[in-house]
N, C-alpha and C. Protein backbone atom coordinates (compact mmCIF):
# COMPACT_ATOMS: atom_id res chain seq x y z
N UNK A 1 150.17 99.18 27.68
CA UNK A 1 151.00 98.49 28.62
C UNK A 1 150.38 97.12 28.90
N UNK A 2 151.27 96.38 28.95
CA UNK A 2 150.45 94.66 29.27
C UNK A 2 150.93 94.51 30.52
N UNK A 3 149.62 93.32 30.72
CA UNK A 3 149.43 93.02 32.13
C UNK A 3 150.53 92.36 32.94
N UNK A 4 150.92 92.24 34.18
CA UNK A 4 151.96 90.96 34.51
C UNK A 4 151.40 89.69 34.92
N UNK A 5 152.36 89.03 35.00
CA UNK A 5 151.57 87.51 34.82
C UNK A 5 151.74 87.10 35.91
N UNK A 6 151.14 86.27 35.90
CA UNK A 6 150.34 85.41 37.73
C UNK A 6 151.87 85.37 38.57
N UNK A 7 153.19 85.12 37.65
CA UNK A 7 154.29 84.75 38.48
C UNK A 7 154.92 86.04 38.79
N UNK A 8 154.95 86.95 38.09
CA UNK A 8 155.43 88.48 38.62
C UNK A 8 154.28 89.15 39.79
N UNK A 9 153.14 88.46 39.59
CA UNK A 9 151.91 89.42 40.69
C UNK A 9 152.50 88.32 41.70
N UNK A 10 152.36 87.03 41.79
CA UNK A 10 153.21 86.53 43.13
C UNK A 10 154.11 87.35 43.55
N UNK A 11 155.15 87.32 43.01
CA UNK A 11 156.44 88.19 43.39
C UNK A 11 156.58 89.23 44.06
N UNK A 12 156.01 90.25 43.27
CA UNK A 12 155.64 91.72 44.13
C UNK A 12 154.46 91.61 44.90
N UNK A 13 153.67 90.28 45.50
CA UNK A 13 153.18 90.38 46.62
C UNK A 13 153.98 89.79 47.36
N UNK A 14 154.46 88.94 47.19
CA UNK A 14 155.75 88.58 48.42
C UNK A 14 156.92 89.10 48.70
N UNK A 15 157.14 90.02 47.75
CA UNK A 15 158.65 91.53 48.05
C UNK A 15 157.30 92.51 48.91
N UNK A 16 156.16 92.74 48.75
CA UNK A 16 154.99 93.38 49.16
C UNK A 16 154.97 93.21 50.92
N UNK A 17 154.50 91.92 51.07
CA UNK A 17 154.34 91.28 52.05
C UNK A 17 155.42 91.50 52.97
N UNK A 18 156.55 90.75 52.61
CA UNK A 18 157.96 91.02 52.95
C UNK A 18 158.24 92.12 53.87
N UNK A 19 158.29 93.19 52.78
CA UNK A 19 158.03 94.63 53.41
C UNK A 19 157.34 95.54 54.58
N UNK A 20 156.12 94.69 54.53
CA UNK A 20 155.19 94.62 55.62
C UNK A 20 155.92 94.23 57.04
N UNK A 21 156.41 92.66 56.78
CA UNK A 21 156.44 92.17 57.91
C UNK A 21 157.42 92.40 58.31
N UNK A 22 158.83 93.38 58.12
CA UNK A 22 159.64 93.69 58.50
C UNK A 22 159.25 94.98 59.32
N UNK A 23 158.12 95.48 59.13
CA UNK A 23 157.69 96.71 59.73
C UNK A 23 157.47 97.92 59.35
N UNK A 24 158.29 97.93 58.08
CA UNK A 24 158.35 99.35 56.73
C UNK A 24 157.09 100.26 56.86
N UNK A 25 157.22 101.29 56.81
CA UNK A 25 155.91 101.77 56.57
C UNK A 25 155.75 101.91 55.11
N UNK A 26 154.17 102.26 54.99
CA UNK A 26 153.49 102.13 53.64
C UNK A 26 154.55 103.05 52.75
N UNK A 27 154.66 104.32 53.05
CA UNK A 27 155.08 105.04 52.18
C UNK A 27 156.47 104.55 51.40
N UNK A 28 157.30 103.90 52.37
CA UNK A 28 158.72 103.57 52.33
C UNK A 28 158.75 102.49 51.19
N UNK A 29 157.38 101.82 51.65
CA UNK A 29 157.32 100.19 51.14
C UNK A 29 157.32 100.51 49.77
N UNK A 30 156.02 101.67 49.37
CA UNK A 30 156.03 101.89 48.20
C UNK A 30 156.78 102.45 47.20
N UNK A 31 158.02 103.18 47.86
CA UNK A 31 158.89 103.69 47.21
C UNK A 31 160.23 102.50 46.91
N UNK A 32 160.08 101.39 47.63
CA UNK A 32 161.32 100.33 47.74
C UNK A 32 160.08 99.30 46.41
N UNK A 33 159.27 99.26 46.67
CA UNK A 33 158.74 98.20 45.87
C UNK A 33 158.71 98.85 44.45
N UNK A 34 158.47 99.95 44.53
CA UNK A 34 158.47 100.64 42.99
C UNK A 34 159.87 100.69 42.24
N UNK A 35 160.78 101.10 43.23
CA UNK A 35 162.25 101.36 42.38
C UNK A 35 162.37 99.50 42.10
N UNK A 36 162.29 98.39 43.25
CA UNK A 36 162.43 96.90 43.07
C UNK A 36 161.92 96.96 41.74
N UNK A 37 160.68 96.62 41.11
CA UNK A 37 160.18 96.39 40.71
C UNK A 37 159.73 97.18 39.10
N UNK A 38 160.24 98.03 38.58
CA UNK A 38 159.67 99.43 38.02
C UNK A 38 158.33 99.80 38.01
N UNK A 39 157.76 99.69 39.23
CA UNK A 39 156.05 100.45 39.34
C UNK A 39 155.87 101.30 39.60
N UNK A 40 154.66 101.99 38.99
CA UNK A 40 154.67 103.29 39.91
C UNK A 40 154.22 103.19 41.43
N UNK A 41 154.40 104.32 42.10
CA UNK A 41 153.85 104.32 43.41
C UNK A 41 152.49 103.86 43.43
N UNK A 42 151.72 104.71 42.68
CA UNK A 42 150.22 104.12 42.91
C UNK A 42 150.05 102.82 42.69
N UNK A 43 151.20 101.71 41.65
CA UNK A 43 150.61 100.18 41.55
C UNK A 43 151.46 99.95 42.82
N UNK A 44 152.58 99.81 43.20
CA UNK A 44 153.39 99.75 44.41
C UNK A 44 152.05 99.46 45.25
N UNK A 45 151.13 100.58 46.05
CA UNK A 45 150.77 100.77 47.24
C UNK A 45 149.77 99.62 46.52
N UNK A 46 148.64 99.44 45.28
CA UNK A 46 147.95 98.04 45.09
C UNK A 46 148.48 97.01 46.04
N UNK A 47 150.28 96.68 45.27
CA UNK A 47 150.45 95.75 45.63
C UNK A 47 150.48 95.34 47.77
N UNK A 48 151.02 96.47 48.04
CA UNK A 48 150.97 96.65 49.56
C UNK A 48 148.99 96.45 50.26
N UNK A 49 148.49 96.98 49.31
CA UNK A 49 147.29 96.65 49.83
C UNK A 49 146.55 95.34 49.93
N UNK A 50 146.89 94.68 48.83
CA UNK A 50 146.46 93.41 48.79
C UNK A 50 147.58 92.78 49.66
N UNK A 51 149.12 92.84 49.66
CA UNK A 51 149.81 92.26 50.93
C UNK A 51 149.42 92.10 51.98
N UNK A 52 148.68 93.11 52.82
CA UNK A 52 147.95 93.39 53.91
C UNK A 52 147.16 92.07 54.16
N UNK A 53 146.32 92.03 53.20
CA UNK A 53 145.30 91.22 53.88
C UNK A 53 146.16 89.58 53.20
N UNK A 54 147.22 89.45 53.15
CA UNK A 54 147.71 88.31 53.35
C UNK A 54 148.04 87.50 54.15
N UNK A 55 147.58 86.23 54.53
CA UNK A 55 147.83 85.70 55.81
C UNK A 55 149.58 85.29 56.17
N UNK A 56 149.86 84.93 54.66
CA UNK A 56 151.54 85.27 54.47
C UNK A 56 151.92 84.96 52.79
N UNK A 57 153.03 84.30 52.69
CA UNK A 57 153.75 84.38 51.07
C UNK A 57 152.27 83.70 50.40
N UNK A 58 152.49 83.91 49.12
CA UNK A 58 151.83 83.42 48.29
C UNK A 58 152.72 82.27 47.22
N UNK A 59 151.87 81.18 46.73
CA UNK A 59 152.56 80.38 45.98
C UNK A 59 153.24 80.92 45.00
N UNK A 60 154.30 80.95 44.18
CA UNK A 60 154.92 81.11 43.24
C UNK A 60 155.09 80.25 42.07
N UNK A 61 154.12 80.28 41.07
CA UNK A 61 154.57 79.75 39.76
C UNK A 61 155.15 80.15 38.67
N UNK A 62 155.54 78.73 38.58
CA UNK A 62 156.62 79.08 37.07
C UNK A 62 155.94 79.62 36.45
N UNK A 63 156.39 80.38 35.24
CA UNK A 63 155.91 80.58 33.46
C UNK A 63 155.71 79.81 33.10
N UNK A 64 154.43 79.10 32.28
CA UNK A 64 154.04 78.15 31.41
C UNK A 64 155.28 78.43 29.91
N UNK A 65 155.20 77.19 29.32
CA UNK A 65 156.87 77.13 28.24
C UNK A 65 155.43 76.52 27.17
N UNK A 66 155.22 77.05 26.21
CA UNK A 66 154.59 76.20 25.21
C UNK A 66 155.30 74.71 24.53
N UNK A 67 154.42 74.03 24.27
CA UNK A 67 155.02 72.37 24.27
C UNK A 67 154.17 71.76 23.61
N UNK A 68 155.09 71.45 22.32
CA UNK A 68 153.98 70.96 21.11
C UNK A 68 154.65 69.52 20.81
N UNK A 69 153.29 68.82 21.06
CA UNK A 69 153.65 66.72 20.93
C UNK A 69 153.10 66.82 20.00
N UNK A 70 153.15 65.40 19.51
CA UNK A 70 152.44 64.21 18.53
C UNK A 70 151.99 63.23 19.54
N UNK A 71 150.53 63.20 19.72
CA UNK A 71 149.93 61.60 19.59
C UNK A 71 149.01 61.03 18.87
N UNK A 72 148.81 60.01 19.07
CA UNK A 72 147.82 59.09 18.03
C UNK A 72 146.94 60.08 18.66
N UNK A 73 145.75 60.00 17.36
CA UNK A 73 144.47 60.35 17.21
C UNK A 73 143.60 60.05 18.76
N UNK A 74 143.60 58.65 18.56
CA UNK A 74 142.97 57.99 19.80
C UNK A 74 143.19 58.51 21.36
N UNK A 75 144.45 59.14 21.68
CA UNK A 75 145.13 59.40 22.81
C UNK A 75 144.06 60.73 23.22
N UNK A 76 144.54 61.79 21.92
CA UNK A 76 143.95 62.77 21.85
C UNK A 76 142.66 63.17 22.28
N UNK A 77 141.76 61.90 21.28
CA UNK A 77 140.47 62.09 22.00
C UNK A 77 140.05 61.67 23.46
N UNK A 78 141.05 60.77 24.20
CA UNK A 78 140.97 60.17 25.40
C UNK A 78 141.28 61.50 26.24
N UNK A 79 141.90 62.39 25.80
CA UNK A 79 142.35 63.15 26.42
C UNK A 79 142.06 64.41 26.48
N UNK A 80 140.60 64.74 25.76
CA UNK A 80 139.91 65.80 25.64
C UNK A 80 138.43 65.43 26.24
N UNK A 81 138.11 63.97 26.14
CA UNK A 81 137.44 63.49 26.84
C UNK A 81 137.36 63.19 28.74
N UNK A 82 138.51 63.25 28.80
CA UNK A 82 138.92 62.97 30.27
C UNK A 82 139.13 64.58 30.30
N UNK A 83 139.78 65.37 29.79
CA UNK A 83 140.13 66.95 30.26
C UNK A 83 138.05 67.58 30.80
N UNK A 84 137.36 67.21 30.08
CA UNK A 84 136.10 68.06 29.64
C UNK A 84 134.93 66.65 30.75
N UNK A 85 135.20 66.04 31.03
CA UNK A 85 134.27 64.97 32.06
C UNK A 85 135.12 65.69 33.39
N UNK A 86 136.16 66.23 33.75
CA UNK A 86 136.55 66.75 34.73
C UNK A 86 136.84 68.17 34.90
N UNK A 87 135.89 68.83 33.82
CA UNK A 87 136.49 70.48 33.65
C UNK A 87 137.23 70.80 33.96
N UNK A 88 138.43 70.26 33.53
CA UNK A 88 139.97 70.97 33.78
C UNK A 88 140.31 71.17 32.44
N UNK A 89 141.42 71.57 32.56
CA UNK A 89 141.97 72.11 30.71
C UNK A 89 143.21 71.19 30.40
N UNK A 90 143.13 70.64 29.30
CA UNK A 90 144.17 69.22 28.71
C UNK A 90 145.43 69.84 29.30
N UNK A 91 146.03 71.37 28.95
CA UNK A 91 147.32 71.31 29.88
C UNK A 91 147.45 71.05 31.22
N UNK A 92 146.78 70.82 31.63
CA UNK A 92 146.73 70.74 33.37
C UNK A 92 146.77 69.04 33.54
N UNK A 93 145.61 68.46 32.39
CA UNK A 93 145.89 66.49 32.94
C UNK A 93 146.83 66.50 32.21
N UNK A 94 147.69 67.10 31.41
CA UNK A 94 149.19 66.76 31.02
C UNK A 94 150.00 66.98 31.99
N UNK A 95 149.73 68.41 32.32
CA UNK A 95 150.94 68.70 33.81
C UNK A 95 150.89 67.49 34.70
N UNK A 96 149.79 67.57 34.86
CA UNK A 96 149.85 66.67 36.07
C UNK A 96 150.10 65.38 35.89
N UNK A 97 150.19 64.62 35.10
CA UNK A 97 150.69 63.38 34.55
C UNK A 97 152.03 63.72 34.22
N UNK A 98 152.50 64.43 33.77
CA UNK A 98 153.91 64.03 33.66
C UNK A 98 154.69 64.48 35.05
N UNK A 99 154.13 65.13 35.91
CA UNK A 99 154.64 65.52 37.06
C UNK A 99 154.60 64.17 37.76
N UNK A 100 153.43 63.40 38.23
CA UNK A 100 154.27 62.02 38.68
C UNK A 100 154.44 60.81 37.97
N UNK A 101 154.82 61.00 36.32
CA UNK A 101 155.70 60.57 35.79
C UNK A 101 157.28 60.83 36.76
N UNK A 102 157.18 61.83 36.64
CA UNK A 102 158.62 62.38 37.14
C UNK A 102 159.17 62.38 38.41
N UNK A 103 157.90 62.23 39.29
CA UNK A 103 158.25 62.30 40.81
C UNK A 103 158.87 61.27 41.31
N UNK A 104 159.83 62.10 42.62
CA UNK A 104 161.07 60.98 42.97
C UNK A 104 160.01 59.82 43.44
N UNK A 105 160.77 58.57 43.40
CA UNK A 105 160.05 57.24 43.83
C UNK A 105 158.87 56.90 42.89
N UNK A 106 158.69 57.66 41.98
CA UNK A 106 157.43 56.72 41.05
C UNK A 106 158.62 55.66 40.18
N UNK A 107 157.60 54.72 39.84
CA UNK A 107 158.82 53.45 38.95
C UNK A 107 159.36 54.25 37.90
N UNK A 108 159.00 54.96 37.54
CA UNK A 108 158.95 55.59 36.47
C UNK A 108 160.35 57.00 36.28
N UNK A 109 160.20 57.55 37.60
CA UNK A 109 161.30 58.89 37.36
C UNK A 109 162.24 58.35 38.02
């Protein structure tokens, strides 16, 4: 069985949470989060447990989409150089560059 990914473990902690703060009890929660969700009870109540100690929702991210460019040579290395002087990972100074590329009010989007 494979794992779920960072955006489905958001999810069923915030259907988790949710549940909580409406007042549900555990048992209920885990039987509504399991049929929601197809888990079993025992991952259900995980997820309720870690809900608990939530102060509230958790962020929700997208699915990463694989995304294959062309640039010059030169770019490349600028850009493995700048990823690795700031230990971040090249998809992330891409995300984040084209995100305010894109953002409302830059000259640009």
């Amino acid at each position: 069985m494979r794992r779920s990914t960072q955006a489905q473990k958001a999810a069923r902690l915030n259907a988790a949470h949710a549940l909580l703060a409406e007042g549900m009890e555990m048992s209920d929660a885990a039987t509504a989060l399991a049929r929601s969700y197809a888990l079993s009870r025992r991952q259900a109540y995980r997820y309720l447990e870690e809900a608990r100690t939530l102060a509230g929702p958790v962020a929700e991210r997208e699915e990463p989409v694989a995304l294959t460019v062309k640039l010059p040579a030169s770019q490349v290395e600028q850009l493995r150089a700048h990823a690795g002087a700031h230990e971040v990972t090249i998809s992330s100074v891409v995300s984040r560059a084209i995100a305010a590329y894109l953002a409302p009010g830059s000259p640009r989007g």
